[in-house]
PDB file of N, CA and C in Angstrom:
ATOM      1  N   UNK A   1       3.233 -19.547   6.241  1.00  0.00           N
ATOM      2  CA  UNK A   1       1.836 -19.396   5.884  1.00  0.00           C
ATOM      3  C   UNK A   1       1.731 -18.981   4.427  1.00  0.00           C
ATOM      4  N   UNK A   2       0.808 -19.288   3.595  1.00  0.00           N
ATOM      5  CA  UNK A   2       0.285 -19.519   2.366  1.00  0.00           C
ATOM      6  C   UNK A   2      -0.210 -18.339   2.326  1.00  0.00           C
ATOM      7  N   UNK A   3       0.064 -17.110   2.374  1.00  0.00           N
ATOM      8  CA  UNK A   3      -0.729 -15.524   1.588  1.00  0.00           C
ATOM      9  C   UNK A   3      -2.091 -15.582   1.169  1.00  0.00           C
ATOM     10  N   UNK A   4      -1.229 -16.289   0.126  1.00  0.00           N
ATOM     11  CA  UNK A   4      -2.667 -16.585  -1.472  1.00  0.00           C
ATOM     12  C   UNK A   4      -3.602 -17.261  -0.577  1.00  0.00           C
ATOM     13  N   UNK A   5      -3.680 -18.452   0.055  1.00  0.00           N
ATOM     14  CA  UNK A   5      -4.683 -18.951   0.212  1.00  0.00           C
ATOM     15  C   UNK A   5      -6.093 -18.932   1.689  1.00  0.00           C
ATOM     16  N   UNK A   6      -5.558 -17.132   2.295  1.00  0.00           N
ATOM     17  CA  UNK A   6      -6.144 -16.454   2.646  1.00  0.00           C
ATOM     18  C   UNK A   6      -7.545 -15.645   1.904  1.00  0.00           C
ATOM     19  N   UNK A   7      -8.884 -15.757   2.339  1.00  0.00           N
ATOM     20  CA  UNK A   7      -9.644 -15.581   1.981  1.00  0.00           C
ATOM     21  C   UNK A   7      -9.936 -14.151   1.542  1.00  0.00           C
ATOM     22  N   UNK A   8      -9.871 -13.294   2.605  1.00  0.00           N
ATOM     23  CA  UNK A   8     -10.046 -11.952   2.529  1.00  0.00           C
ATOM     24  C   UNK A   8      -8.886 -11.424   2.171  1.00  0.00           C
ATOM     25  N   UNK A   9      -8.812 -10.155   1.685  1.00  0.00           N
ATOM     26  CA  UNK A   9      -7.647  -9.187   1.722  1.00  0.00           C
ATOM     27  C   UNK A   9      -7.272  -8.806   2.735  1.00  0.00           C
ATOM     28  N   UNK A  10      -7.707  -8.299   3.601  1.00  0.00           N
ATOM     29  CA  UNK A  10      -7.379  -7.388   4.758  1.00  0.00           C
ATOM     30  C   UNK A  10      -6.477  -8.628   5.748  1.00  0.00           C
ATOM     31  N   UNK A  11      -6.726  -9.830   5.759  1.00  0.00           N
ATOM     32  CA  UNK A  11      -6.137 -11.489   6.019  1.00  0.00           C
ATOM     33  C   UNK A  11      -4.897 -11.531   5.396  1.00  0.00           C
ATOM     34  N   UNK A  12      -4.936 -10.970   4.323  1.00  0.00           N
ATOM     35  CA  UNK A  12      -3.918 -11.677   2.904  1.00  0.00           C
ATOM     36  C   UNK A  12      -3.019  -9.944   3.419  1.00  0.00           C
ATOM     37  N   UNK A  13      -3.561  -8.944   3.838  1.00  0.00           N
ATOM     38  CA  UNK A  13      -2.441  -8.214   4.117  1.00  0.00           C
ATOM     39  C   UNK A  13      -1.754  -8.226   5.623  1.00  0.00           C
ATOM     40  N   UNK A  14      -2.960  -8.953   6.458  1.00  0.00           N
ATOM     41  CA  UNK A  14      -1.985  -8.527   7.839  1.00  0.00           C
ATOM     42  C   UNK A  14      -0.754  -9.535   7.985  1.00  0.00           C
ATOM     43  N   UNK A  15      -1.528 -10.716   7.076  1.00  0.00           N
ATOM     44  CA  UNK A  15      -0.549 -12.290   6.827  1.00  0.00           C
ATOM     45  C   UNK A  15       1.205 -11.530   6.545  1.00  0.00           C
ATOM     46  N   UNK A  16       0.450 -10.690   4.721  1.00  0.00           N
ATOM     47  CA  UNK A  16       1.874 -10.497   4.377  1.00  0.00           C
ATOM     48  C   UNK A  16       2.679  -9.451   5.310  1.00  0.00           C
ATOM     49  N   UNK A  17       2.232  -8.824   5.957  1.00  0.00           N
ATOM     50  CA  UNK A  17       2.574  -7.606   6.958  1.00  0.00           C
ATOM     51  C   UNK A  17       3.737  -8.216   7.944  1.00  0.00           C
ATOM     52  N   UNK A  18       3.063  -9.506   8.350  1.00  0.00           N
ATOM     53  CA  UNK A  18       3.889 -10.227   9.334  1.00  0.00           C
ATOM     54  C   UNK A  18       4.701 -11.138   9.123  1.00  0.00           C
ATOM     55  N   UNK A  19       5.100 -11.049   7.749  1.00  0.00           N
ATOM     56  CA  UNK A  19       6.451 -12.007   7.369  1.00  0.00           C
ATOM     57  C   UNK A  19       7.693 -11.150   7.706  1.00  0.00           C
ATOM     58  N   UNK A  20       8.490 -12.428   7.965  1.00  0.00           N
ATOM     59  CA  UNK A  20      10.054 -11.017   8.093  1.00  0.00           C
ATOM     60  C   UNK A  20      10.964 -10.463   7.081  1.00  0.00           C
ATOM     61  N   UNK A  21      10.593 -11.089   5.882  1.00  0.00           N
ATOM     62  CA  UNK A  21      11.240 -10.699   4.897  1.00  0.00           C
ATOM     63  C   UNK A  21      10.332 -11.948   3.751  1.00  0.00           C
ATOM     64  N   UNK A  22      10.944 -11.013   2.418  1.00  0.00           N
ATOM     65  CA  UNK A  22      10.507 -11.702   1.515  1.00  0.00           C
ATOM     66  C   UNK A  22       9.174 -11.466   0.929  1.00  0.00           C
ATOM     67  N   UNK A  23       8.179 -10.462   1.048  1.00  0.00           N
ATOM     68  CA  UNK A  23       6.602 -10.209   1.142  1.00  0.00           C
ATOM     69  C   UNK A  23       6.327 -10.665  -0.313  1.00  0.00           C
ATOM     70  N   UNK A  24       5.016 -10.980  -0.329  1.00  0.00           N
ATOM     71  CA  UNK A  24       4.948 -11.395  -1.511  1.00  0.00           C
ATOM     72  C   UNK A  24       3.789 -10.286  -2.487  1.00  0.00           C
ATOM     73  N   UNK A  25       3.649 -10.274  -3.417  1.00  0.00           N
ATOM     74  CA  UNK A  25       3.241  -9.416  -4.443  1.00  0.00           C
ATOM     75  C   UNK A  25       1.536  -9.165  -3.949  1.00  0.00           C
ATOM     76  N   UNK A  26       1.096  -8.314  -4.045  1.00  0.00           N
ATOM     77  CA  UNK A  26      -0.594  -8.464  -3.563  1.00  0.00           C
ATOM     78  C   UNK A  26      -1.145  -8.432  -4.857  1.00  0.00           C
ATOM     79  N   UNK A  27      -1.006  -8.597  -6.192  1.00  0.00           N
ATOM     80  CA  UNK A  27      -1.426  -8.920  -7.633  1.00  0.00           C
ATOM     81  C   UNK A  27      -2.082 -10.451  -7.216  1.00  0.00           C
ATOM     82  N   UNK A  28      -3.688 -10.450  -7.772  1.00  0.00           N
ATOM     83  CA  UNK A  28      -4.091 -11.208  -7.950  1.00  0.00           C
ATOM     84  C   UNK A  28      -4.895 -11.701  -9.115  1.00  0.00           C
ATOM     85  N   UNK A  29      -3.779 -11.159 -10.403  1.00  0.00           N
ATOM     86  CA  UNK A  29      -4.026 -10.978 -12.005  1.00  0.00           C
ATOM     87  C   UNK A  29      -5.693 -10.728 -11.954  1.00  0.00           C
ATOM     88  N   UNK A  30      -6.446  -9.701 -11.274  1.00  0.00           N
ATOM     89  CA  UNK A  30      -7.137  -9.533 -12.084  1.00  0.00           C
ATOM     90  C   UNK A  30      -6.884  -7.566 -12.136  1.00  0.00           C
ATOM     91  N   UNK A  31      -6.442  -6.765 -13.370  1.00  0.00           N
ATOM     92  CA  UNK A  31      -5.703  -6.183 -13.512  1.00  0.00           C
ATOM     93  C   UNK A  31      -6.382  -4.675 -14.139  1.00  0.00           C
ATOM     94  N   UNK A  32      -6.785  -4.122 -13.370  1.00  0.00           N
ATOM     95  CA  UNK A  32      -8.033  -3.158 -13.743  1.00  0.00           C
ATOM     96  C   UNK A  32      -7.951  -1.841 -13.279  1.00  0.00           C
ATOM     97  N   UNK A  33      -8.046  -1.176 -13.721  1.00  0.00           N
ATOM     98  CA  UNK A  33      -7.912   0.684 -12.564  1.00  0.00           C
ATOM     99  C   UNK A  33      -9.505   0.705 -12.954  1.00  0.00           C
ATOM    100  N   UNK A  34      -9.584   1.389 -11.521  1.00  0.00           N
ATOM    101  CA  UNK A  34     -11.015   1.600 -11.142  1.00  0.00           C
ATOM    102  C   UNK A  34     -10.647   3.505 -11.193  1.00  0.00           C
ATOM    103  N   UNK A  35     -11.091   4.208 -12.411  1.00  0.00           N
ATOM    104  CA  UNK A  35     -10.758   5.426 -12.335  1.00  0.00           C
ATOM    105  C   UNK A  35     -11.930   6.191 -11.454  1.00  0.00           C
ATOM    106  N   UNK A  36     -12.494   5.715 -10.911  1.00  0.00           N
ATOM    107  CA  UNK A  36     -13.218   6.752  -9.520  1.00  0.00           C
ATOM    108  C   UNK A  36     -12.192   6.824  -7.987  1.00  0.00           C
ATOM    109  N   UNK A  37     -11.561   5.630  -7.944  1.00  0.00           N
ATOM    110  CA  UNK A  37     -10.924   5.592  -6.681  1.00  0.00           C
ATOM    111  C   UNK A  37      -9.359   5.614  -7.246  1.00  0.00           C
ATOM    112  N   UNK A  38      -9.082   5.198  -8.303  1.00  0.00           N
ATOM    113  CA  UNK A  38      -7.170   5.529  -8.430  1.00  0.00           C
ATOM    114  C   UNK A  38      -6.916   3.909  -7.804  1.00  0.00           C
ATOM    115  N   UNK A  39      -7.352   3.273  -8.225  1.00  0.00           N
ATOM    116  CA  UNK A  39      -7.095   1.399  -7.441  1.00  0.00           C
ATOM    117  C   UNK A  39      -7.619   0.671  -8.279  1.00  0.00           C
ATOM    118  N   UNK A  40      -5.768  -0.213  -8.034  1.00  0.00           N
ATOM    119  CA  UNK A  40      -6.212  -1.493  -8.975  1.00  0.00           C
ATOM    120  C   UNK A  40      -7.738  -2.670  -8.796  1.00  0.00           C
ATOM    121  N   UNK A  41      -8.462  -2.989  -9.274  1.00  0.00           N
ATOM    122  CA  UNK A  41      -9.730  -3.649  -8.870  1.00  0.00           C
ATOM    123  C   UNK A  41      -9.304  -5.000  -7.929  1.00  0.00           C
ATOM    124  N   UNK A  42      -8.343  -5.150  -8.615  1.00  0.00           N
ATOM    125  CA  UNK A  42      -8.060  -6.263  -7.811  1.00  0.00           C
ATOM    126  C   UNK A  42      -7.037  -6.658  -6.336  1.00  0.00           C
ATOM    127  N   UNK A  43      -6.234  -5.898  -6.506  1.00  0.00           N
ATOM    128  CA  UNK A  43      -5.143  -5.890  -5.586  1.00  0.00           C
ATOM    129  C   UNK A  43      -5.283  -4.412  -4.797  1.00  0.00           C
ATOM    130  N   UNK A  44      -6.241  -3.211  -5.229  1.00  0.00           N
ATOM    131  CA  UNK A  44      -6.182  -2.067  -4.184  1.00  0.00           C
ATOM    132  C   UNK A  44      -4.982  -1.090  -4.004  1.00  0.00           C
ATOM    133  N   UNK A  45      -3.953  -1.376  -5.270  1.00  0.00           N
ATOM    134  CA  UNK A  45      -3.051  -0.626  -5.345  1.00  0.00           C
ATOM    135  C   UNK A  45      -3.293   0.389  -6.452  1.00  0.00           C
ATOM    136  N   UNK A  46      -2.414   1.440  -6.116  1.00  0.00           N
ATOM    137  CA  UNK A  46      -1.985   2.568  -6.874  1.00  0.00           C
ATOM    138  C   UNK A  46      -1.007   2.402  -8.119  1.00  0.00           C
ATOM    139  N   UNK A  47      -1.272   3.170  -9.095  1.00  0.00           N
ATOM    140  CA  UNK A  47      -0.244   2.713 -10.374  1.00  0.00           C
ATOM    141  C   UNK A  47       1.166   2.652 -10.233  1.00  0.00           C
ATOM    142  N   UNK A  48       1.074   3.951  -8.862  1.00  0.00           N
ATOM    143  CA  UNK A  48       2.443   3.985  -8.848  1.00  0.00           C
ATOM    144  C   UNK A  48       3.248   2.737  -7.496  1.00  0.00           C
ATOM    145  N   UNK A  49       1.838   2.978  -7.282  1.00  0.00           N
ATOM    146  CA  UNK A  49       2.488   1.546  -6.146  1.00  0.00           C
ATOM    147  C   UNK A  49       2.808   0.221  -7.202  1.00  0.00           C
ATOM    148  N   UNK A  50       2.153  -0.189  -8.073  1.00  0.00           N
ATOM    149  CA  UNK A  50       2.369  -1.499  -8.855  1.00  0.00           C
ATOM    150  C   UNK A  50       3.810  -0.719  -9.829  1.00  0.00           C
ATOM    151  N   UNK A  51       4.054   0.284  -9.572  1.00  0.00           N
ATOM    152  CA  UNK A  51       5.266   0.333 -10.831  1.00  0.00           C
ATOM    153  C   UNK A  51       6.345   0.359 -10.216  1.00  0.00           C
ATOM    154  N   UNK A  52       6.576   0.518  -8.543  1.00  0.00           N
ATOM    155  CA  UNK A  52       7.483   0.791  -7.887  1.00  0.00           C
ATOM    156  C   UNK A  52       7.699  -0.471  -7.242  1.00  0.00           C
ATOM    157  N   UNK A  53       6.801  -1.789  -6.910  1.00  0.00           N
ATOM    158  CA  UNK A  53       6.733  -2.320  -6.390  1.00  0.00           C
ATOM    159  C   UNK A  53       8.061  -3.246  -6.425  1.00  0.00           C
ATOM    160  N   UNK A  54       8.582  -3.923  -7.709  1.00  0.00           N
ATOM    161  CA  UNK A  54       9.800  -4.448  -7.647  1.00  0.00           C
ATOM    162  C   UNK A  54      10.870  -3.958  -7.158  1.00  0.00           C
ATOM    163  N   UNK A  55      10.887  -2.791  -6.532  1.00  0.00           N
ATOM    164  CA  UNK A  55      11.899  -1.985  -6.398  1.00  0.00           C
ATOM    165  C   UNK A  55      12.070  -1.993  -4.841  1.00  0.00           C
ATOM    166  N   UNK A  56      10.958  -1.917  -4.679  1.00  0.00           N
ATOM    167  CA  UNK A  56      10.551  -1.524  -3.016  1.00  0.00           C
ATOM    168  C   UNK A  56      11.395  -2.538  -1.716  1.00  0.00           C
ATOM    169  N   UNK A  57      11.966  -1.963  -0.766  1.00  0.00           N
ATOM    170  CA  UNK A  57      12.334  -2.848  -0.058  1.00  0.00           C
ATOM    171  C   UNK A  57      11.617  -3.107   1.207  1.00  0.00           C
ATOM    172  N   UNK A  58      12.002  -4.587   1.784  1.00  0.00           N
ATOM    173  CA  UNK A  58      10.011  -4.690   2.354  1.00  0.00           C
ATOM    174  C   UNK A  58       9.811  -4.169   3.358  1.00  0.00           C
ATOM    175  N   UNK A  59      10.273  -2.764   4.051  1.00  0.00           N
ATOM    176  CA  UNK A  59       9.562  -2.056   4.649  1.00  0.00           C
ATOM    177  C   UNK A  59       8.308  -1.222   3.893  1.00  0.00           C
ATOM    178  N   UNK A  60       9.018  -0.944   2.530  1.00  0.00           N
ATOM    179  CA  UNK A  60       7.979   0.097   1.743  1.00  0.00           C
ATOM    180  C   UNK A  60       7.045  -1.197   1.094  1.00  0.00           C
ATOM    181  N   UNK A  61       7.592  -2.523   1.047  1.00  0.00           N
ATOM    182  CA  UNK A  61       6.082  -3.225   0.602  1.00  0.00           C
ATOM    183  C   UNK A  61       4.775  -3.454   1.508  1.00  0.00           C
ATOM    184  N   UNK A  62       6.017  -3.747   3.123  1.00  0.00           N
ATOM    185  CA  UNK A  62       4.625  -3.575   4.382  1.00  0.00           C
ATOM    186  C   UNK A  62       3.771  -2.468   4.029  1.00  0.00           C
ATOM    187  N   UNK A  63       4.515  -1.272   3.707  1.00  0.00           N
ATOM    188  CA  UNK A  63       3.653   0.005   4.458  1.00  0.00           C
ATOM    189  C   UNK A  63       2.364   0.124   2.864  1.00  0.00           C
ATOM    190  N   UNK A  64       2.762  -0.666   2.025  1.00  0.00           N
ATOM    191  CA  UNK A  64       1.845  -0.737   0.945  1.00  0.00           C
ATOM    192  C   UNK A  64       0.500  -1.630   1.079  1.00  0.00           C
ATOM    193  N   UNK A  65       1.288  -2.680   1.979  1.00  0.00           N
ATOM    194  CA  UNK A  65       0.230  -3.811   1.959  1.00  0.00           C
ATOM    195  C   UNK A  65      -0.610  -2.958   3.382  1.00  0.00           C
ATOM    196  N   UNK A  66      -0.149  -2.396   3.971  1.00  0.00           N
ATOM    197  CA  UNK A  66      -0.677  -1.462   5.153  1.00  0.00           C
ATOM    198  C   UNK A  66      -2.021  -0.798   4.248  1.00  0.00           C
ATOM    199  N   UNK A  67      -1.298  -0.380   3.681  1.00  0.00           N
ATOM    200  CA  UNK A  67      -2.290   0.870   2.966  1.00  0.00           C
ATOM    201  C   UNK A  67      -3.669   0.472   1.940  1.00  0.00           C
ATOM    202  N   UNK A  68      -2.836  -1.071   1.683  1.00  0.00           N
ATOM    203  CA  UNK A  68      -3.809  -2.186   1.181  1.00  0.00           C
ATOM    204  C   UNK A  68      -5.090  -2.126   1.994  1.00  0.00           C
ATOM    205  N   UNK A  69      -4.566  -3.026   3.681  1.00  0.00           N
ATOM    206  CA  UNK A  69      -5.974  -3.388   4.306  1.00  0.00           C
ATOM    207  C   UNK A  69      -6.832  -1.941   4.622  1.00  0.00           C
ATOM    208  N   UNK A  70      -5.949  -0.934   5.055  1.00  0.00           N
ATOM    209  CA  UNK A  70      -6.841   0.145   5.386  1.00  0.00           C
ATOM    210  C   UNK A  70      -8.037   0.263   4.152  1.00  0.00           C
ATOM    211  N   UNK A  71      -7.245   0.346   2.742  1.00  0.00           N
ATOM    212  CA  UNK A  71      -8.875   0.666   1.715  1.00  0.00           C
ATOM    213  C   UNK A  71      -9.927  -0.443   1.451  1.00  0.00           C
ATOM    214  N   UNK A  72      -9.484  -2.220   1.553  1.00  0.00           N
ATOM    215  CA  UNK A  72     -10.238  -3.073   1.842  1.00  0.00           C
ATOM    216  C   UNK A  72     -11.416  -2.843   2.950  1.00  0.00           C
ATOM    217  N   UNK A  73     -10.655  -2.587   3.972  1.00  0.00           N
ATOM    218  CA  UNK A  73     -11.487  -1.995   5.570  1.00  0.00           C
ATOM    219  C   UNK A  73     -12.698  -1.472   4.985  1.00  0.00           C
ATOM    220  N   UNK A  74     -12.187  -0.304   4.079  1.00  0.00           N
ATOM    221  CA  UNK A  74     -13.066   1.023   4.455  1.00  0.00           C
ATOM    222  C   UNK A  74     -13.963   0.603   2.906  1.00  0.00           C
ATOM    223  N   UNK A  75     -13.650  -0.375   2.163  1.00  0.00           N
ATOM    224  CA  UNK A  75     -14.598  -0.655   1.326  1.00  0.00           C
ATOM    225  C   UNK A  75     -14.082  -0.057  -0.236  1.00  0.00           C
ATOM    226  N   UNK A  76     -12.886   0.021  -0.422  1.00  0.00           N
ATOM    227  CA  UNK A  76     -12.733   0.387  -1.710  1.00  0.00           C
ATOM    228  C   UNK A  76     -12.632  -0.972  -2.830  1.00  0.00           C
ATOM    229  N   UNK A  77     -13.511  -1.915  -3.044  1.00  0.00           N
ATOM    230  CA  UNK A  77     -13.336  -2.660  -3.992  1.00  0.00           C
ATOM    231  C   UNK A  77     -13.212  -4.233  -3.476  1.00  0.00           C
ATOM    232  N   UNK A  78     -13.808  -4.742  -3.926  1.00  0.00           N
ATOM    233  CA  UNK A  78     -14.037  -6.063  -3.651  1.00  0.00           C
ATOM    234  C   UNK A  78     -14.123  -7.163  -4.709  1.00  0.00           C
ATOM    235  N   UNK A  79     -12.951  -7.916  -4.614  1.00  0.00           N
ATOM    236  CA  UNK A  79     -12.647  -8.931  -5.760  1.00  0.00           C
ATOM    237  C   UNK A  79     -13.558 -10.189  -5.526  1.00  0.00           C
ATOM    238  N   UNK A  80     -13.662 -10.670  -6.671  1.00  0.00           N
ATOM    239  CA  UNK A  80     -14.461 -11.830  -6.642  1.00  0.00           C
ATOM    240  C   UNK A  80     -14.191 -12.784  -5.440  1.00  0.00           C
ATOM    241  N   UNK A  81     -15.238 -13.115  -4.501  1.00  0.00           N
ATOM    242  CA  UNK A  81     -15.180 -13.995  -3.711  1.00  0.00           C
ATOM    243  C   UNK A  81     -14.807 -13.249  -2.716  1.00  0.00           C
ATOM    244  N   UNK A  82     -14.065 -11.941  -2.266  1.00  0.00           N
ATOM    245  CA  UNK A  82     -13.938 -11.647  -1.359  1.00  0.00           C
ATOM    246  C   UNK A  82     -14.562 -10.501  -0.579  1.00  0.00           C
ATOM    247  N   UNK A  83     -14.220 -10.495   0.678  1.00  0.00           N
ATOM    248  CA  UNK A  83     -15.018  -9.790   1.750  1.00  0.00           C
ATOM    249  C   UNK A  83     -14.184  -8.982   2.526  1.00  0.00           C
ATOM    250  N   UNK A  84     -14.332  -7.742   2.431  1.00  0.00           N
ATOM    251  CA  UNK A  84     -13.494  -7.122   3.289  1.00  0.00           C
ATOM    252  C   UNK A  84     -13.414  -6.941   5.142  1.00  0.00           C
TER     253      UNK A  84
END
């Protein structure tokens, strides 16, 4: 399955959640800190989540992309075109 070409985030994380290896990056170049919430505008990550991320092995990328849909859910930020 195609990640990227999942509509929503919270889609685009349970997608990447359920691969068995290999997860793919939740950067969707648009590249912004939203300094009220500590999240990238676009992808819903933490600085330190995007700085650790190459590093991460993909249990710690699930539990990121985890942590992804939960703030999509609950409404932290909404990228162009999408719907949480």
């Amino acid at each position: 399955m195609n990640v990227a070409s999942l509509s929503t985030l919270p889609a685009r994380a349970a997608a990447a959640r359920a691969m068995a290896s290999d997860l793919p990056s939740p950067c969707i170049s648009i590249c912004r800190m939203v300094p009220a919430t500590g999240f990238c505008e676009g992808c819903l990550r933490t600085i330190a989540e995007i700085a650790a991320w190459s590093r991460m092995d993909d249990a710690g990328k699930r539990s990121v992309w985890r942590a992804i849909e939960l703030r999509a859910e609950a409404g932290f930020g909404v990228a162009a075109g999408d719907t949480p």
